[in-house]
Protein backbone atom coordinates (compact mmCIF):
# COMPACT_ATOMS: atom_id res chain seq x y z
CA UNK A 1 0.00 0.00 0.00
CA UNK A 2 0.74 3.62 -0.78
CA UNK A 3 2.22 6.33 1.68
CA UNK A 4 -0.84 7.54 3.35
CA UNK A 5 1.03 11.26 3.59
CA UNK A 6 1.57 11.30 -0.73
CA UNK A 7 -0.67 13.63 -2.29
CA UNK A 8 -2.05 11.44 -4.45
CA UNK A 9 -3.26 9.36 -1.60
CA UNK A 10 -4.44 12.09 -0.02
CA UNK A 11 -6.67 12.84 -3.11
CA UNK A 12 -7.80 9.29 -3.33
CA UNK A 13 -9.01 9.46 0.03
CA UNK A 14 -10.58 12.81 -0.38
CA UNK A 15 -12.11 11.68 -3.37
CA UNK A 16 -13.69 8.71 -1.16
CA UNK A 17 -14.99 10.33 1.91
CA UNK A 18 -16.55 12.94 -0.73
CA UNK A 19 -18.52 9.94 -2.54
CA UNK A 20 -19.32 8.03 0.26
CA UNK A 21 -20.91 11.20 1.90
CA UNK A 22 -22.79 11.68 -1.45
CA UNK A 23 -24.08 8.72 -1.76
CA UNK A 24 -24.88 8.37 1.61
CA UNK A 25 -27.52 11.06 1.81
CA UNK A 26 -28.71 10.13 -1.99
CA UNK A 27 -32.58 9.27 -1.46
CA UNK A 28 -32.65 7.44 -4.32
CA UNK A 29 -32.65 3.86 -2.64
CA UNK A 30 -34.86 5.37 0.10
CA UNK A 31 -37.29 6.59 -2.39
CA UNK A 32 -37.00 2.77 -4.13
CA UNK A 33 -37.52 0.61 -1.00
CA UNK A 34 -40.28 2.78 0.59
CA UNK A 35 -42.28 2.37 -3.04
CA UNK A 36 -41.65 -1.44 -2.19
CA UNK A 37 -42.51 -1.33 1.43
CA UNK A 38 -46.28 -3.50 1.69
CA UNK A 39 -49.19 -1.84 2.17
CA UNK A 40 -49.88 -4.75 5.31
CA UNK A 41 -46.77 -2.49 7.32
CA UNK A 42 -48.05 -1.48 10.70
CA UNK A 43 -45.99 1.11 10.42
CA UNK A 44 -45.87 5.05 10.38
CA UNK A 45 -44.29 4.94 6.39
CA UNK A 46 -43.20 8.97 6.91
CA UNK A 47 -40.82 7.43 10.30
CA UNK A 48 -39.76 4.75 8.42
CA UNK A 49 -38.72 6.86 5.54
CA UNK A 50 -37.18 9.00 7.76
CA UNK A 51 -35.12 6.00 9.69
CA UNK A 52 -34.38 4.72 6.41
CA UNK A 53 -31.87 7.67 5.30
CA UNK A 54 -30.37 7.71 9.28
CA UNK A 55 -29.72 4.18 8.61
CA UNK A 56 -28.10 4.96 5.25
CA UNK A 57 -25.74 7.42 6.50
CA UNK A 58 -25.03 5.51 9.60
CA UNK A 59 -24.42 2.56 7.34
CA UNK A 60 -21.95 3.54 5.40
CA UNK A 61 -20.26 5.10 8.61
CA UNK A 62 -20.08 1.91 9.89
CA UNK A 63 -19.16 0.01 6.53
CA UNK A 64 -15.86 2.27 6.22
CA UNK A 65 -14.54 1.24 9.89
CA UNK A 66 -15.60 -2.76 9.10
CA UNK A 67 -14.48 -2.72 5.93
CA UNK A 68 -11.04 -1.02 5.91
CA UNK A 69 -10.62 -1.82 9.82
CA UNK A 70 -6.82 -2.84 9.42
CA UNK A 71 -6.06 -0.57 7.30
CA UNK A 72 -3.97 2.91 7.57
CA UNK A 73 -6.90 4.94 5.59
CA UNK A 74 -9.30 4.12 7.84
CA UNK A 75 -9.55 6.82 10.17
CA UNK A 76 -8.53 9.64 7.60
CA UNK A 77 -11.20 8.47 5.45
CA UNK A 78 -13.48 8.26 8.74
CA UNK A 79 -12.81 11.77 9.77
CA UNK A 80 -13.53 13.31 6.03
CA UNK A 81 -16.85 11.07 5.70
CA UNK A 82 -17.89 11.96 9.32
CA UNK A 83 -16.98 15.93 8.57
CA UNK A 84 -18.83 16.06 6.09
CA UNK A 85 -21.97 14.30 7.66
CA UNK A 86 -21.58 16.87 10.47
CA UNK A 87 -22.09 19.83 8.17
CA UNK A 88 -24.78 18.65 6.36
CA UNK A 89 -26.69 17.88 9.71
CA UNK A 90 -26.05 21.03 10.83
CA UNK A 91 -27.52 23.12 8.13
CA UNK A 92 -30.35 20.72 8.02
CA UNK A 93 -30.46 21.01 11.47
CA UNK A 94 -30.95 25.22 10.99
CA UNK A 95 -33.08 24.84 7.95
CA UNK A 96 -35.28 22.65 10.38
CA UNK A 97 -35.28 24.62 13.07
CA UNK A 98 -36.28 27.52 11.27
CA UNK A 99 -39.50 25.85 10.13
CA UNK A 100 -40.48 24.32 12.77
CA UNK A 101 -39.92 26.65 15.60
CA UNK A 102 -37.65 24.43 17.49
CA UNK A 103 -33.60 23.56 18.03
CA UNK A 104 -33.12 20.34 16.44
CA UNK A 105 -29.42 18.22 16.50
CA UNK A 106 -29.52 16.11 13.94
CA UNK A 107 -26.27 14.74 14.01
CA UNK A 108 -26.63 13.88 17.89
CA UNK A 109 -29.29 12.06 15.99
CA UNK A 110 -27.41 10.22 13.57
CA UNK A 111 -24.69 9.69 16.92
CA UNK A 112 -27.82 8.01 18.96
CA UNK A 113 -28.98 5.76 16.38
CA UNK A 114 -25.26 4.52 15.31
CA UNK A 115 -24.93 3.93 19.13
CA UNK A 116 -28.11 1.88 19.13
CA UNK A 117 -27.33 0.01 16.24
CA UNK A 118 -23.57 -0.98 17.56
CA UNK A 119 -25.35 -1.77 20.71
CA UNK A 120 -27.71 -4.26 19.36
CA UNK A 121 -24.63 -5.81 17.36
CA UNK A 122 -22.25 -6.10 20.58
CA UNK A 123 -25.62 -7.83 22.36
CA UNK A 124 -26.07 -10.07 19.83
CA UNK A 125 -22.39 -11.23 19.02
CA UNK A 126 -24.07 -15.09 17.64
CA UNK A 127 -26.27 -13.15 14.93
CA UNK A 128 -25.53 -15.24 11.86
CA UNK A 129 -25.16 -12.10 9.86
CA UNK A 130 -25.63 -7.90 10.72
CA UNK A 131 -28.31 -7.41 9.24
CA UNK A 132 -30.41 -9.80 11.03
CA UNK A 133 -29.69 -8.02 14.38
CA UNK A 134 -30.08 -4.27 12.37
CA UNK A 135 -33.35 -5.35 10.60
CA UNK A 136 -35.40 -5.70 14.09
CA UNK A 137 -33.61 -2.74 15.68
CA UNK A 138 -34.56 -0.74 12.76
CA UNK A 139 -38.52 -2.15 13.03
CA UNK A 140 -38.54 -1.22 17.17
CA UNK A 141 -36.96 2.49 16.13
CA UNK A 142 -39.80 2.69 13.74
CA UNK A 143 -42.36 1.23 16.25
CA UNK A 144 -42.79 -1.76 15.63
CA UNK A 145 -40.86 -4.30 16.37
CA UNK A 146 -42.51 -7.11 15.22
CA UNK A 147 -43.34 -5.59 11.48
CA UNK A 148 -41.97 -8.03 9.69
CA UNK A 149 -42.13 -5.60 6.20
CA UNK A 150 -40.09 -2.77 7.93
CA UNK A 151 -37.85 -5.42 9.50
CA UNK A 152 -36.70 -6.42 5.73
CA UNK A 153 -37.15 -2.98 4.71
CA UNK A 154 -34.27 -1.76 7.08
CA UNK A 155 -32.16 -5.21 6.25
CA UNK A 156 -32.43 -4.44 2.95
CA UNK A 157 -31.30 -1.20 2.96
CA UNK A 158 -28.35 -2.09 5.65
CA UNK A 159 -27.50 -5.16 3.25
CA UNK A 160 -27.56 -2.86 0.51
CA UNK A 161 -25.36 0.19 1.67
CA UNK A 162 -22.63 -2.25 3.00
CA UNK A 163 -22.67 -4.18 -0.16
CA UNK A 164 -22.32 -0.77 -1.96
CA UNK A 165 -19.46 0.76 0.19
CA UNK A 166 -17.60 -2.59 0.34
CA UNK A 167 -17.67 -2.68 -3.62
CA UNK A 168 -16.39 1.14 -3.74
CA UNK A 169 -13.49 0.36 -0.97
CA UNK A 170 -12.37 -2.19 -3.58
CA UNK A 171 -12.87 -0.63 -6.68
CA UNK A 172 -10.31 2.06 -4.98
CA UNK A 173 -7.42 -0.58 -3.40
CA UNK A 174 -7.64 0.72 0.05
């Protein structure tokens, strides 16, 4: 592997934690899976829409420390993606706030819900897989736990983000 101090390396890495941020707040994939969410959900769909891009960003949060968790771009990448997540919650955090009436955090949002989904993971260390300990966390954040549509719903998009990320890590060599 490259110096992580050459510029070029530097660039590479800017370059990722710039497209990982983009495509973590792309709705696109929210937009797709809430169009495929059953009408039989017992679910509030405008909460689980609005889980469903927390758990995006969060996601890929989490997919760059798994996924490049030995490596020396890990926490430069980290700090670049996580930067960048900060000052988008913070303007939508004013832009919010101004509409509502009300101070709003949402990046002590996005910090909550990372911490409840690393929670669930570290109490459930014999899950076969992630995503089958993220899928019912994601359902009880939502309300309803035993939902088995918005269970799958927040799998999916969890299976989906990592998969993504993991096949952009590569694609670069870090």
């Amino acid at each position: 592997m490259t110096d992580p101090n050459n510029d070029s390396e530097k660039s590479i890495i800017e370059q990722a934690g710039e497209a990982l941020f983009n495509y973590a707040v792309d709705r696109e994939d929210v937009k797709w899976l809430m169009a495929y969410l059953s009408s039989e959900a017992d679910i509030n769909r405008v909460t689980v829409e609005y889980e469903l891009q927390i758990l995006k960003i969060v996601s890929v949060g989490w997919s760059i420390s798994y996924f490049l968790e030995n490596s020396d771009q890990k926490s430069p990448l980290l700090e670049l993606y996580w930067r960048s997540v900060q000052e988008y919650a913070q303007n939508l955090s004013q832009t919010t706030g101004l509409m509502i009436g009300q101070d709003l955090d949402y990046f002590q949002i996005l910090k909550e819900r990372l911490d409840l989904y690393v929670d669930a993971l570290a109490r459930n260390p014999e899950a076969p897989e992630p995503a089958t300990v993220i899928g019912p966390e994601f359902a009880s954040i939502c309300g309803n736990k035993d939902d088995i549509f918005t269970y799958m719903t927040g799998a999916k998009m969890f299976l989906t983000t990592l998969a993504n990320v993991r096949n952009y890590l590569e694609s670069l060599e870090i």
